[in-house]
N, C-alpha and C. Protein backbone atom coordinates (compact mmCIF):
# COMPACT_ATOMS: atom_id res chain seq x y z
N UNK A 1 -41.20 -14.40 5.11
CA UNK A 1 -40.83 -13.11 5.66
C UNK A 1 -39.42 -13.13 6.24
N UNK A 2 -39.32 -13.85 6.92
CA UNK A 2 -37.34 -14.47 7.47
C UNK A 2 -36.54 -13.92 6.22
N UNK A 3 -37.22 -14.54 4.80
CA UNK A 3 -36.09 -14.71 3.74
C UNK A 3 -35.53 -13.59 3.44
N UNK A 4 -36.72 -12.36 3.31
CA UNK A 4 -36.69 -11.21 3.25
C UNK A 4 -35.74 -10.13 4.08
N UNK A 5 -36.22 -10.46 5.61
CA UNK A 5 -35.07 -10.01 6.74
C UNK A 5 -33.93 -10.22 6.22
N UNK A 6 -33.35 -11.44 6.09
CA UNK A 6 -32.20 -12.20 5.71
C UNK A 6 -31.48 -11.15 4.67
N UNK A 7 -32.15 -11.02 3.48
CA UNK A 7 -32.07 -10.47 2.21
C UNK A 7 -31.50 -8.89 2.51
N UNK A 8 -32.52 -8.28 3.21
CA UNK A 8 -32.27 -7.30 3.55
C UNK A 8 -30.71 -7.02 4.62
N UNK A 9 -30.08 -7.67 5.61
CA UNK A 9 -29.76 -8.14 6.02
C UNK A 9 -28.38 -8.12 5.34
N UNK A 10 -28.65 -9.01 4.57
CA UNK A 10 -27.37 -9.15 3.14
C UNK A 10 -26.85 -7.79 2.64
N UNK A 11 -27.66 -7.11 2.39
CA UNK A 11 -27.47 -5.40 1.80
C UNK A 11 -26.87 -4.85 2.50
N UNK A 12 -27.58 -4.75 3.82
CA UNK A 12 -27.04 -3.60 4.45
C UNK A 12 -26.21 -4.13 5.03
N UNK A 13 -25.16 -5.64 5.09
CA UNK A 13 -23.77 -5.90 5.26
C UNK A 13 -22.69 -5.54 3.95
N UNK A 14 -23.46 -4.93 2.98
CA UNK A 14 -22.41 -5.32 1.57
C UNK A 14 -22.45 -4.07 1.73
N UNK A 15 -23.31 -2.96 2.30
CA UNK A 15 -22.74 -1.46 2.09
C UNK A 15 -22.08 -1.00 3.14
N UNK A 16 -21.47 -2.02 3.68
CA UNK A 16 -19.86 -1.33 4.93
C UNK A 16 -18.75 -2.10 4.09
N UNK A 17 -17.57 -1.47 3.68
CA UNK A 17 -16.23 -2.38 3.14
C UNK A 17 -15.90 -3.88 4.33
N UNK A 18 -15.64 -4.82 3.81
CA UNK A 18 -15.21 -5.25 4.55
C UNK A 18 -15.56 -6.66 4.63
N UNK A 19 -17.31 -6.70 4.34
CA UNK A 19 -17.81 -7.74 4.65
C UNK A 19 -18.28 -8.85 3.77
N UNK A 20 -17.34 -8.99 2.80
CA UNK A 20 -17.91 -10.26 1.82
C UNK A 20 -18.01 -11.14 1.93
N UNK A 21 -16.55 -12.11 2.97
CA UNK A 21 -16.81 -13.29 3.63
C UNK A 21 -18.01 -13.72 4.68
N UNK A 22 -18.27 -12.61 5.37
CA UNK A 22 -19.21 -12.60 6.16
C UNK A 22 -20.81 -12.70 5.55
N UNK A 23 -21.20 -12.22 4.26
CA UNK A 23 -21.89 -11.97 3.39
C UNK A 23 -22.25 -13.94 2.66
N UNK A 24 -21.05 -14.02 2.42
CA UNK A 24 -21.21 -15.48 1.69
C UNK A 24 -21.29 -16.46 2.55
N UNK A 25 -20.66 -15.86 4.03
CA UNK A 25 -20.86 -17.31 5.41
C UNK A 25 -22.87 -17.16 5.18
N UNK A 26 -23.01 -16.10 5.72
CA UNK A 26 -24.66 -15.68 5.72
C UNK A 26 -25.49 -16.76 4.67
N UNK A 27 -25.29 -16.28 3.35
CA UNK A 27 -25.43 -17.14 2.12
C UNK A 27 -25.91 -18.57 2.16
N UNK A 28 -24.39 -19.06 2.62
CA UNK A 28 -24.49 -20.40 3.08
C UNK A 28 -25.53 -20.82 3.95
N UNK A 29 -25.51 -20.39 5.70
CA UNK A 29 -25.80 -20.98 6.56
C UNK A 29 -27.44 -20.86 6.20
N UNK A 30 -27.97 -19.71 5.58
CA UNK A 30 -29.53 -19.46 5.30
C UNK A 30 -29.95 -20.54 4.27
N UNK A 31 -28.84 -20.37 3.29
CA UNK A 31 -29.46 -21.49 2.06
C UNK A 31 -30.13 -20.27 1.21
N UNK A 32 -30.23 -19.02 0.88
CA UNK A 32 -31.19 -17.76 0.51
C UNK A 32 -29.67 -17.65 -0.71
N UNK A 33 -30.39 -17.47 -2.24
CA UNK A 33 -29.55 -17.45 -2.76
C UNK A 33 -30.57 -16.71 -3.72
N UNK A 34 -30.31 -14.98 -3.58
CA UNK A 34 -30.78 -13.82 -4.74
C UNK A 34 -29.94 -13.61 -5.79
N UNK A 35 -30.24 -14.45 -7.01
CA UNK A 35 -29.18 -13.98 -8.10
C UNK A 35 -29.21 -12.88 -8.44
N UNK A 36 -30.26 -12.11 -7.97
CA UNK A 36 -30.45 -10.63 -8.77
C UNK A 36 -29.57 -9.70 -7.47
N UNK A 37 -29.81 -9.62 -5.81
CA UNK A 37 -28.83 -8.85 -5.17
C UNK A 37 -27.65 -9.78 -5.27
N UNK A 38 -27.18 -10.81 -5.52
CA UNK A 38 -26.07 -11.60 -5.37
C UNK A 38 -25.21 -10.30 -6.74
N UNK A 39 -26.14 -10.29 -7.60
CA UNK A 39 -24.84 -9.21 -8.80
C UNK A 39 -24.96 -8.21 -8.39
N UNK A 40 -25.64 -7.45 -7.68
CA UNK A 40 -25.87 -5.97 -6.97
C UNK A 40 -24.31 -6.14 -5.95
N UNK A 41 -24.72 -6.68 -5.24
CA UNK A 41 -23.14 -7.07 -3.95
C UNK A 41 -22.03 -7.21 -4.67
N UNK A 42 -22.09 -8.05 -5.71
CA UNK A 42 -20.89 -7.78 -6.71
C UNK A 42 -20.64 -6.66 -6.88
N UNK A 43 -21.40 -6.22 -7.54
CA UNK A 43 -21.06 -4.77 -7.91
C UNK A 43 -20.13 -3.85 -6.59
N UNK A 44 -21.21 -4.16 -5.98
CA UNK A 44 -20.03 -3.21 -4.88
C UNK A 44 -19.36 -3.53 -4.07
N UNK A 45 -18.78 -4.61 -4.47
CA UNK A 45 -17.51 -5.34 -3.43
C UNK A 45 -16.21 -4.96 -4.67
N UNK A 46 -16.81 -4.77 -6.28
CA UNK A 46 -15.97 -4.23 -7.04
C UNK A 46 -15.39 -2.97 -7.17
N UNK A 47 -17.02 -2.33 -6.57
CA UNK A 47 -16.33 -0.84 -6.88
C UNK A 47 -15.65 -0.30 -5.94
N UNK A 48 -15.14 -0.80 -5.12
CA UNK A 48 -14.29 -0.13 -4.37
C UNK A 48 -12.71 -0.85 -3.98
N UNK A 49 -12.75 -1.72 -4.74
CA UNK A 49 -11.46 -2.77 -4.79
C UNK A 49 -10.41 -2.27 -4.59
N UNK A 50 -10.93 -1.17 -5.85
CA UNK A 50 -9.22 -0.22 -6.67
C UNK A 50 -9.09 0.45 -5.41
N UNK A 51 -9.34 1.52 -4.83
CA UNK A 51 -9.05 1.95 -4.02
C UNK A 51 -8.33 1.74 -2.58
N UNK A 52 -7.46 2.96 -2.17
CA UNK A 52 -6.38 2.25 -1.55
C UNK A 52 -6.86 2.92 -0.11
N UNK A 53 -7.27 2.58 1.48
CA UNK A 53 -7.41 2.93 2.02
C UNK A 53 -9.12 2.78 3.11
N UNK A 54 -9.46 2.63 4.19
CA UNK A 54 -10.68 2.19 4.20
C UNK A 54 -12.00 3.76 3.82
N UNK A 55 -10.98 4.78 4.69
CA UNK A 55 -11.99 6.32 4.13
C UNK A 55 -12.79 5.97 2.65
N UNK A 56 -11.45 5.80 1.81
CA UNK A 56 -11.80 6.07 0.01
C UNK A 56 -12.20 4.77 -0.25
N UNK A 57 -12.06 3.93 0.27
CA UNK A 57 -12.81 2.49 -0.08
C UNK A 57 -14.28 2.73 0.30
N UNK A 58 -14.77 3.03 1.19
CA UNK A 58 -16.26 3.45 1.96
C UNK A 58 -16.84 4.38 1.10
N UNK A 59 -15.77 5.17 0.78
CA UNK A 59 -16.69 6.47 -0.52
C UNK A 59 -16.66 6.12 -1.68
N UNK A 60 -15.95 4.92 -2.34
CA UNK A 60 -16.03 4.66 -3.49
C UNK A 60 -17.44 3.70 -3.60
N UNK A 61 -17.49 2.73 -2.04
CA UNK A 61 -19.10 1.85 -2.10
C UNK A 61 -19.90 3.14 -2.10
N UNK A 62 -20.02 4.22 -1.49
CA UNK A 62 -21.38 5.02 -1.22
C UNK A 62 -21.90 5.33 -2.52
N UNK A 63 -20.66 5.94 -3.22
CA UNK A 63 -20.94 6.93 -4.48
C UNK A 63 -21.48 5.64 -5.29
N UNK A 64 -21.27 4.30 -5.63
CA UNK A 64 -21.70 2.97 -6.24
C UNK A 64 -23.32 2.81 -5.76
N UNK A 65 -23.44 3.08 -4.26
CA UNK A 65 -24.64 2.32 -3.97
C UNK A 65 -25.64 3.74 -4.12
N UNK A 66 -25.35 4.75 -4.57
CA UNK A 66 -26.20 5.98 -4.65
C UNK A 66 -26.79 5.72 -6.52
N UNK A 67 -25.81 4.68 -7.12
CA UNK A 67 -26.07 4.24 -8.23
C UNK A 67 -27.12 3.60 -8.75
N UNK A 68 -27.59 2.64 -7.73
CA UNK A 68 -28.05 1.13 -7.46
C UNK A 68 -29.36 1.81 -7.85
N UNK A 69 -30.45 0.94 -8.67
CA UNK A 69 -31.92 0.66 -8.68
C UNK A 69 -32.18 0.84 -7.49
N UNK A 70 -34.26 1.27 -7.15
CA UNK A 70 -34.17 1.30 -5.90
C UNK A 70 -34.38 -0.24 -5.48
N UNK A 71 -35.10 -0.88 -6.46
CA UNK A 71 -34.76 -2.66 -5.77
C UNK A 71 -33.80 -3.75 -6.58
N UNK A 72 -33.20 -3.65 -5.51
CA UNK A 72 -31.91 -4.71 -5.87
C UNK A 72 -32.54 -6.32 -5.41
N UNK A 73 -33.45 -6.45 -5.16
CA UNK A 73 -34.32 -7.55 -4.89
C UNK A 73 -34.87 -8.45 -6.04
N UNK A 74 -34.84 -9.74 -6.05
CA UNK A 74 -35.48 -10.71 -7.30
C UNK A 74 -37.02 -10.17 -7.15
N UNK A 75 -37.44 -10.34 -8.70
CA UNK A 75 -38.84 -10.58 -8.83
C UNK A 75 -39.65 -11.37 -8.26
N UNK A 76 -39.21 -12.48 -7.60
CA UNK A 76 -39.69 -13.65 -7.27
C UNK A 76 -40.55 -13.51 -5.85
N UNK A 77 -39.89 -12.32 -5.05
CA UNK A 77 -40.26 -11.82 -3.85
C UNK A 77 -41.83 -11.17 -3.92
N UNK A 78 -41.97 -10.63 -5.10
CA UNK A 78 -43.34 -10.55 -5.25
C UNK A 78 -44.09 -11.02 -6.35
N UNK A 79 -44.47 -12.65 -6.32
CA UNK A 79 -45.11 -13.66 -6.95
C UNK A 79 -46.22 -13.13 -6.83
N UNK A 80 -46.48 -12.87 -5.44
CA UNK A 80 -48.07 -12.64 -4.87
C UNK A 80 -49.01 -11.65 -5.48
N UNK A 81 -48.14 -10.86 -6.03
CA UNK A 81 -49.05 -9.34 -6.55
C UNK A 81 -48.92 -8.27 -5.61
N UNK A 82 -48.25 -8.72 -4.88
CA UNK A 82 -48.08 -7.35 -3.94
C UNK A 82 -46.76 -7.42 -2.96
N UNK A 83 -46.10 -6.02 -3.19
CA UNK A 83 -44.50 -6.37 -2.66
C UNK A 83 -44.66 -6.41 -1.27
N UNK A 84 -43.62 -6.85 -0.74
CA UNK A 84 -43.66 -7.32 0.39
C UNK A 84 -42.31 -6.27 1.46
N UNK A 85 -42.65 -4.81 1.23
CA UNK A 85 -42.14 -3.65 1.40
C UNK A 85 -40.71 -4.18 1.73
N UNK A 86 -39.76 -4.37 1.30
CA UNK A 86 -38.35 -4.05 1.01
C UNK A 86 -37.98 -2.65 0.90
């Protein structure tokens, strides 16, 4: 359940500009390594690169993360048969 917090955690640091280092310190110190949100966070540490400014950088992640599946979460989280509400 921690891993999950954690996970979650991870997301909702990758949808403010700003925080990727902080994102990959996280990464590290947990040892929690989601290849499936790890390319989701990609994604939107990309889509807002181009953009020049923090306003249009913030609206270029929103309009990206309004994109997103609703689970950006590995399969692996629910082995059990039953999700574990993310």
């Amino acid at each position: 359940e921690q891993s999950i917090i954690e996970l979650k955690s991870m997301f909702t640091m990758a949808s403010t500009i700003g925080n990727q280092t902080k994102i990959k310190e996280k990464m590290t110190s947990t040892g929690l390594k989601d290849t499936y949100l790890e390319y989701f966070i990609n994604g939107m540490a990309a889509s807002c690169k181009r953009q020049q400014g923090s306003s249009s950088k913030q609206e270029a992640l929103d309009v990206f993360i309004k994109g997103l599946p609703e689970n950006v979460y590995s399969p692996v989280w629910r082995i059990k048969g039953e999700w574990l509400d993310m």
